[in-house]
C-alpha atoms as a PDB file:
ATOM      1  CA  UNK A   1      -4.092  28.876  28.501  1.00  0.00           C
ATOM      2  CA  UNK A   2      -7.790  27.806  27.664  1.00  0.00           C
ATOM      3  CA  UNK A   3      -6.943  28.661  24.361  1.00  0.00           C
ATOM      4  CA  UNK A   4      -4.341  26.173  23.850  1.00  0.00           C
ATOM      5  CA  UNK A   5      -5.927  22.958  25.536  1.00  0.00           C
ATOM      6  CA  UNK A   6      -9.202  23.779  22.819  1.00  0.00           C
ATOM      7  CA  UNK A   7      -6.593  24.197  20.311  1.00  0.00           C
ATOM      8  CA  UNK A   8      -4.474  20.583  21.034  1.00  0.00           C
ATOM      9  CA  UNK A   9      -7.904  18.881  21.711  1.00  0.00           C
ATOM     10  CA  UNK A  10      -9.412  19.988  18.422  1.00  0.00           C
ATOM     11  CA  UNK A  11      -6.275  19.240  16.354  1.00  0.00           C
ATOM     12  CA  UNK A  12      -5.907  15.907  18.149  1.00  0.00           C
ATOM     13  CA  UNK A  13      -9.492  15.036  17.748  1.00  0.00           C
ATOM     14  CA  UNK A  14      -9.176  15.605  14.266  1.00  0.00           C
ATOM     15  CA  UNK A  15      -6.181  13.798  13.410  1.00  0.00           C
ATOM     16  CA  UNK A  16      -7.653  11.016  15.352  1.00  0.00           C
ATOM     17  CA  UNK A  17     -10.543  10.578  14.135  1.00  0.00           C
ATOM     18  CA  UNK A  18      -9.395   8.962  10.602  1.00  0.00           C
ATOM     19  CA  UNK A  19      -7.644   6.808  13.049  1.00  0.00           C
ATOM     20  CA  UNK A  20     -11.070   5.358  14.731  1.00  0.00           C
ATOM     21  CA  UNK A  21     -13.653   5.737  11.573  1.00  0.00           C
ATOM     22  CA  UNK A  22     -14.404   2.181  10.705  1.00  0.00           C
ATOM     23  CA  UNK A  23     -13.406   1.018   7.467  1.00  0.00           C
ATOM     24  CA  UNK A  24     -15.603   0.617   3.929  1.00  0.00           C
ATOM     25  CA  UNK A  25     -17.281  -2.395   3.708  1.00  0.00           C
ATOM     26  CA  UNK A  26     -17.586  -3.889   0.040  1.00  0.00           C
ATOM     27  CA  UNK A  27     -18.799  -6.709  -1.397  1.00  0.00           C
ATOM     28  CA  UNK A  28     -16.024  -8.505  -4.056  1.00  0.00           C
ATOM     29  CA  UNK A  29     -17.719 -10.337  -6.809  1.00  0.00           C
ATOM     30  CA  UNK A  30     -14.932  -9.829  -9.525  1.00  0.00           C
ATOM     31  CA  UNK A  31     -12.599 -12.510  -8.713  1.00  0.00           C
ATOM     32  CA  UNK A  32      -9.783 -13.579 -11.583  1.00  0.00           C
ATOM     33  CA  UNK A  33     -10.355 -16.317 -13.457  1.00  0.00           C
ATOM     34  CA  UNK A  34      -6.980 -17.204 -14.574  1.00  0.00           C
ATOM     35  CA  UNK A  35      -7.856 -18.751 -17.827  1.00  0.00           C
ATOM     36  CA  UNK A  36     -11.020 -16.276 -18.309  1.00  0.00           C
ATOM     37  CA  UNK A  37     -11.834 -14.116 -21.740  1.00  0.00           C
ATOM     38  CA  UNK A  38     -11.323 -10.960 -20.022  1.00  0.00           C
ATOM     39  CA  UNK A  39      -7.534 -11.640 -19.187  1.00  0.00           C
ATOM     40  CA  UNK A  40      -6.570  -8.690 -21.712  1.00  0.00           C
ATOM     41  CA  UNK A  41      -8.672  -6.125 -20.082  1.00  0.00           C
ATOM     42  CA  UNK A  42      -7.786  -6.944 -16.180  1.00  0.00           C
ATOM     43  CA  UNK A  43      -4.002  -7.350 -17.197  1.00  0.00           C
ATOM     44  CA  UNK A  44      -4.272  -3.614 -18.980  1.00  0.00           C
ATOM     45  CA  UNK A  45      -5.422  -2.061 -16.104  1.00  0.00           C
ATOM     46  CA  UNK A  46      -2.222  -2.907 -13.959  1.00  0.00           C
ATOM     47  CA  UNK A  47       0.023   0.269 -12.362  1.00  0.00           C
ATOM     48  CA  UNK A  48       3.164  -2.553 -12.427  1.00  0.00           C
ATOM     49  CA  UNK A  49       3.509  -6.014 -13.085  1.00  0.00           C
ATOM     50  CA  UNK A  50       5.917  -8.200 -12.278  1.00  0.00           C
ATOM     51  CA  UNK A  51       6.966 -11.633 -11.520  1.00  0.00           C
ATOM     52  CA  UNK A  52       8.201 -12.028  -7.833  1.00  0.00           C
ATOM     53  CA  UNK A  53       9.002 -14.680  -5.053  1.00  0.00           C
ATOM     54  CA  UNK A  54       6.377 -13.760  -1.632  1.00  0.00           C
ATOM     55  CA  UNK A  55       9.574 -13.574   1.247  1.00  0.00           C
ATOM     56  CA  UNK A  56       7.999 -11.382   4.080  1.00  0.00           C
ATOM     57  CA  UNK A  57       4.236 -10.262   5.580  1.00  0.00           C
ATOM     58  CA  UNK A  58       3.387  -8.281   8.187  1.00  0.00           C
ATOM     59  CA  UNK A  59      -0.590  -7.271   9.075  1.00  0.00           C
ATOM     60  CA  UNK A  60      -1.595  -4.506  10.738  1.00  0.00           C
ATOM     61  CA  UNK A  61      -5.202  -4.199  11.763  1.00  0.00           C
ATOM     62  CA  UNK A  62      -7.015  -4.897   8.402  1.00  0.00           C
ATOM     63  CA  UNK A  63      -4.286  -4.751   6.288  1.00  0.00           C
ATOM     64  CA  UNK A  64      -1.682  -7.116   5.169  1.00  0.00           C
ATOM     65  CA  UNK A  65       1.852  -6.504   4.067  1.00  0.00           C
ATOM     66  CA  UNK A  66       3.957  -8.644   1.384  1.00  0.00           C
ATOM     67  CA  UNK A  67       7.245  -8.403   0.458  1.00  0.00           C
ATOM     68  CA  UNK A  68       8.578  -9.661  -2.846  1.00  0.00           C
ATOM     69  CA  UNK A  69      11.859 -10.325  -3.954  1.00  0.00           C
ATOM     70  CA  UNK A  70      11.387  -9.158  -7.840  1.00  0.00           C
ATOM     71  CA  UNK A  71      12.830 -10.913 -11.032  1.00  0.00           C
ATOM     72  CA  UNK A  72      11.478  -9.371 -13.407  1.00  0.00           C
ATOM     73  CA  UNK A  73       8.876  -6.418 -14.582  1.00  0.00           C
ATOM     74  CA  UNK A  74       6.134  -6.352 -17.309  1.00  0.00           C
ATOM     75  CA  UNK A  75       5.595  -2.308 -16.312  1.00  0.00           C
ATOM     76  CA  UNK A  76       5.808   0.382 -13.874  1.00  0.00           C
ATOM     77  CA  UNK A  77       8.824   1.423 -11.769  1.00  0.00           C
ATOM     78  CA  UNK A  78       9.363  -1.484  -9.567  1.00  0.00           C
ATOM     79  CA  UNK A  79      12.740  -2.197  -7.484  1.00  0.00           C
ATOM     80  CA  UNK A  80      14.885  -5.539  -6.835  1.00  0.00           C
ATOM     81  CA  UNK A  81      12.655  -5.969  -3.846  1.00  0.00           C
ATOM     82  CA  UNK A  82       8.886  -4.051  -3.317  1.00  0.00           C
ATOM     83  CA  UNK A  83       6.235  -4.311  -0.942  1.00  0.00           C
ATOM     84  CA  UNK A  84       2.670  -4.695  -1.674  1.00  0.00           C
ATOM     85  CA  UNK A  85      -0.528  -4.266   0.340  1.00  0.00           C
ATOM     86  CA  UNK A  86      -4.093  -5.771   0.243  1.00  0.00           C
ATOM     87  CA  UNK A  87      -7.172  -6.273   3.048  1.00  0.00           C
ATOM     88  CA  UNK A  88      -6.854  -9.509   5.268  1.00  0.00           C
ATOM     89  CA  UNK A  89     -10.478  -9.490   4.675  1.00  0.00           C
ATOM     90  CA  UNK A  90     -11.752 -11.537   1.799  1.00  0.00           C
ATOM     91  CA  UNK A  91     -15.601  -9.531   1.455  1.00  0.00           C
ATOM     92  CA  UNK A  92     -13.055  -6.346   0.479  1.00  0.00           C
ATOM     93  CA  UNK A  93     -11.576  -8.171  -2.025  1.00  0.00           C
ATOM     94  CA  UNK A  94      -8.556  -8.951   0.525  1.00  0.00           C
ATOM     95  CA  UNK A  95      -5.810 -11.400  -1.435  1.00  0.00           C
ATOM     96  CA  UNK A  96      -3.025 -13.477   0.012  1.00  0.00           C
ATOM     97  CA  UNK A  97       0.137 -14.915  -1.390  1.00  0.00           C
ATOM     98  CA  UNK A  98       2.206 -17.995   0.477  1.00  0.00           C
ATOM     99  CA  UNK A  99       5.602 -17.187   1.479  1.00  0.00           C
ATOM    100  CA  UNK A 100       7.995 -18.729  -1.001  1.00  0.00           C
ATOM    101  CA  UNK A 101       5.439 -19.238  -4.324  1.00  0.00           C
ATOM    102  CA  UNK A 102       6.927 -17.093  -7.244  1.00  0.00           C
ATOM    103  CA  UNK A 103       3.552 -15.033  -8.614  1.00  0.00           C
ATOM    104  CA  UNK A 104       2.571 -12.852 -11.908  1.00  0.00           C
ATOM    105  CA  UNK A 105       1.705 -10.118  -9.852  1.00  0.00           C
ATOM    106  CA  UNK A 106      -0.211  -7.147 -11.440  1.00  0.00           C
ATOM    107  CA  UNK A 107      -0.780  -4.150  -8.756  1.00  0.00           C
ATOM    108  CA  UNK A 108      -2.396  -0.513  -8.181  1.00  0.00           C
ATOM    109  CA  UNK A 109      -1.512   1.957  -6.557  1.00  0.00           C
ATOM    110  CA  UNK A 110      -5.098   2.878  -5.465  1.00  0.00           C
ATOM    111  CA  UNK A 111      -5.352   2.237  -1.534  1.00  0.00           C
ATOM    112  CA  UNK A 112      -1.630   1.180  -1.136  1.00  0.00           C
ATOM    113  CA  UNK A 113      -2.007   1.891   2.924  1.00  0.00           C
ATOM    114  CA  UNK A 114       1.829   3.147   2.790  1.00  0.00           C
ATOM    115  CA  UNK A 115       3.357   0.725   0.412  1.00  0.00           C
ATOM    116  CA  UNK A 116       3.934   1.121  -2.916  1.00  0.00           C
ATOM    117  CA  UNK A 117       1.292  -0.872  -4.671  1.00  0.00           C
ATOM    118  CA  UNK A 118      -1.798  -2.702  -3.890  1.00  0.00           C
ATOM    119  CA  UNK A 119      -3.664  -5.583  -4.511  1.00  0.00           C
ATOM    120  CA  UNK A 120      -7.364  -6.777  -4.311  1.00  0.00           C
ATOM    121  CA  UNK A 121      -8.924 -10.301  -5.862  1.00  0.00           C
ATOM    122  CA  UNK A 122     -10.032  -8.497  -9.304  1.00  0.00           C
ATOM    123  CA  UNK A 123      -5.815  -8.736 -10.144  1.00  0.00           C
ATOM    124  CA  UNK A 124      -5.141 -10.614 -12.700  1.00  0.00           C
ATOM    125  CA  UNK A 125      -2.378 -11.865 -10.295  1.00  0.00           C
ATOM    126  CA  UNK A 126      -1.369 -15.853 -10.460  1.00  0.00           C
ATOM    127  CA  UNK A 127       1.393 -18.160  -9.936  1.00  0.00           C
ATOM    128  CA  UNK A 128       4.231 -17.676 -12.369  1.00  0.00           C
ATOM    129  CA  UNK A 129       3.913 -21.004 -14.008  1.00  0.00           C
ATOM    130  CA  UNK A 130       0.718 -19.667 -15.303  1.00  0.00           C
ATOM    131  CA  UNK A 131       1.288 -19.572 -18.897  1.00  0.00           C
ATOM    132  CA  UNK A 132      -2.053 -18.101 -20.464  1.00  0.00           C
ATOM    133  CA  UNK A 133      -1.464 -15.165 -18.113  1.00  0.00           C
ATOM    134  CA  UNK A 134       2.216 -14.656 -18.916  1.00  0.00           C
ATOM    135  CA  UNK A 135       1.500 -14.926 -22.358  1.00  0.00           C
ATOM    136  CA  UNK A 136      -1.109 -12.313 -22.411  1.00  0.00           C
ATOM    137  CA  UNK A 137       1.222 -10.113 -19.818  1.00  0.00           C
ATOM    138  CA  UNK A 138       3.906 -10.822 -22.947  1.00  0.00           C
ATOM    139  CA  UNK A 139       1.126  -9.240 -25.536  1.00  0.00           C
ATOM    140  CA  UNK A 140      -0.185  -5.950 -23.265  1.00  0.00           C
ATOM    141  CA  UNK A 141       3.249  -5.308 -22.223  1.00  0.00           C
ATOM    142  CA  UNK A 142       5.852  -6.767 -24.148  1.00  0.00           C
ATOM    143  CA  UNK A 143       9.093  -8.728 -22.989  1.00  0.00           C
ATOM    144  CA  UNK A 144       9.663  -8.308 -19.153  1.00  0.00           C
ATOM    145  CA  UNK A 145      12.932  -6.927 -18.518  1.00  0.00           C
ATOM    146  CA  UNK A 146      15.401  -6.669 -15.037  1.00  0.00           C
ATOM    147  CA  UNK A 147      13.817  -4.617 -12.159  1.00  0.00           C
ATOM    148  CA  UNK A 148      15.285  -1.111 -12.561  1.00  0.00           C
ATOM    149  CA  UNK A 149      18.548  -0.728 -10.365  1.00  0.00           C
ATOM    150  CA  UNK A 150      17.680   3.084 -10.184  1.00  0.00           C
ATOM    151  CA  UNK A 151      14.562   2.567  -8.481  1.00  0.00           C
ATOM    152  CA  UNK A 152      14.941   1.987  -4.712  1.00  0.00           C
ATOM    153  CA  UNK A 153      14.060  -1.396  -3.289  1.00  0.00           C
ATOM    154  CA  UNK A 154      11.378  -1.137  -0.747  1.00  0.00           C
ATOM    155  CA  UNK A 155      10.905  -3.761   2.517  1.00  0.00           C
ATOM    156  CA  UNK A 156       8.599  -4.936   4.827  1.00  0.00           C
ATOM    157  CA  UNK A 157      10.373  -2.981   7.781  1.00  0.00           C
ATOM    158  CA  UNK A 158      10.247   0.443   5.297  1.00  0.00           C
ATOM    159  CA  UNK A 159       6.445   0.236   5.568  1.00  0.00           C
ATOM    160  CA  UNK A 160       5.717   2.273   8.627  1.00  0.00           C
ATOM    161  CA  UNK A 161       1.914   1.788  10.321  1.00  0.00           C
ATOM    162  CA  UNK A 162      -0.873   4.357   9.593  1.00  0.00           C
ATOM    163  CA  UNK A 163      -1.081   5.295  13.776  1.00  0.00           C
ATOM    164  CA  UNK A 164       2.581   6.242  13.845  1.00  0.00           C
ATOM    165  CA  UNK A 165       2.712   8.731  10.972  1.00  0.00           C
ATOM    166  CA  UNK A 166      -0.663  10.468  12.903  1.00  0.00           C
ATOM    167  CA  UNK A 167       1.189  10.583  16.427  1.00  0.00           C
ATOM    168  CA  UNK A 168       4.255  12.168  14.789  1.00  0.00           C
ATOM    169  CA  UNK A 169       1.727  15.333  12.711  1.00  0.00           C
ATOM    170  CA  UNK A 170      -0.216  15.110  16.076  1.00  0.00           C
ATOM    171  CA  UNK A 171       3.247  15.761  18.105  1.00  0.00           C
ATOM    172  CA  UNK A 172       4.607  18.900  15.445  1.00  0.00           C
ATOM    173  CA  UNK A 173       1.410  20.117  15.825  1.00  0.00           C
ATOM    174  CA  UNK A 174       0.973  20.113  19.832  1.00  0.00           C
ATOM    175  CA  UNK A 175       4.946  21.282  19.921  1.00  0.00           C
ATOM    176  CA  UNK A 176       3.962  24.351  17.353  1.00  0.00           C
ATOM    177  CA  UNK A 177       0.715  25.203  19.858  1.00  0.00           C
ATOM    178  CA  UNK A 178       3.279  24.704  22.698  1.00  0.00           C
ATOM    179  CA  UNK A 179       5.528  27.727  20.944  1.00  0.00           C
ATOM    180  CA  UNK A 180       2.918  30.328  20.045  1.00  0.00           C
ATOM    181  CA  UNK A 181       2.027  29.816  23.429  1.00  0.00           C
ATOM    182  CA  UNK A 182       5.413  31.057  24.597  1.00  0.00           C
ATOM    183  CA  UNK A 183       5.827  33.438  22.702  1.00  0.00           C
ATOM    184  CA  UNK A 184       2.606  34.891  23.426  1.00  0.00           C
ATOM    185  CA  UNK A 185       3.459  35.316  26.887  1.00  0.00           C
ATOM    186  CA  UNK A 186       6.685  36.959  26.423  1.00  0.00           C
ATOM    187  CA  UNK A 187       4.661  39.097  23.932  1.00  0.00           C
ATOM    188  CA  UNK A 188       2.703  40.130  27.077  1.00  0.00           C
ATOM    189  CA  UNK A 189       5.612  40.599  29.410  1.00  0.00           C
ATOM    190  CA  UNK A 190       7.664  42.921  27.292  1.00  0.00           C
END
């Protein structure tokens, strides 16, 4: 039986502890400027892009949630409606949209914390009425076109918080310790 409390206190402890490590502090110095030479280069570097209306956010600890209804897409696989995720803290490059403002968004997928992109200051991201960045969004990328129907729209409520997907591997993982267990002791008794 000593066995098995080490064994659920180690695993626990150790899917736990990602849980309590404090986050990376960094310092954001590479802010967009929307009519800046380099608009080319930060556009390029975009996982999607795509032109979208801010309906929905959600934080959770250090991270903040947007939902977008999407009109159209520059690049990447992006649905009707998508979710994307940045720091509520502006020193790690943290970015915020208002609810109802129709952006040029270009996202990662580097740190997405659970949603399907991310996005940080050093986006070339901007209101839609932006032309200089649509324009050069038109010349990386080409015409934008209808978000895909195949791909599945994503909401706010899909994104489910870091600490629940931990209790539910710390759970299986107590629940498989709880079964060896067992059957150890009927190996004993037969």
């Amino acid at each position: 039986m000593r066995w098995l409390l080490s064994f659920v206190l180690t695993v626990g402890m150790g899917a736990a502890l990602p849980l309590s490590a404090p986050a990376t502090a960094h310092a954001c110095s590479c802010a967009y400027e929307p009519n800046g030479p380099y608009i080319t280069e930060q556009i390029s570097r975009a996982a999607a892009a795509f032109t979208g209306t801010a309906t929905g956010e959600r934080t959770d600890g250090d991270t903040v949630y947007y939902e977008f209804d999407v009109h159209s897409v520059f690049t990447g696989d992006v649905g009707s409606t998508t979710v994307v995720s940045s720091s509520t803290q502006g020193s790690a490059c943290g970015r915020g949209f208002t609810l109802g403002i129709e952006y040029l968004a270009f996202v990662s997928t580097h740190e997405t914390k659970n949603a399907p992109w991310s996005i940080e200051a050093c986006s070339a991201t901007t209101t839609s009425t932006n032309a200089y960045t649509r324009d050069a969004a038109h010349t990386v990328y080409g015409p934008p076109h209808q978000p895909d129907p195949q791909t599945r729209p994503i909401g706010i409520d899909d994104i489910r918080p870091l600490w629940q997907k931990s209790l539910l591997i710390i759970a299986v993982v107590v629940l498989a310790a709880m079964l060896m267990h067992r059957w150890a002791i009927r190996g004993r008794h037969h």
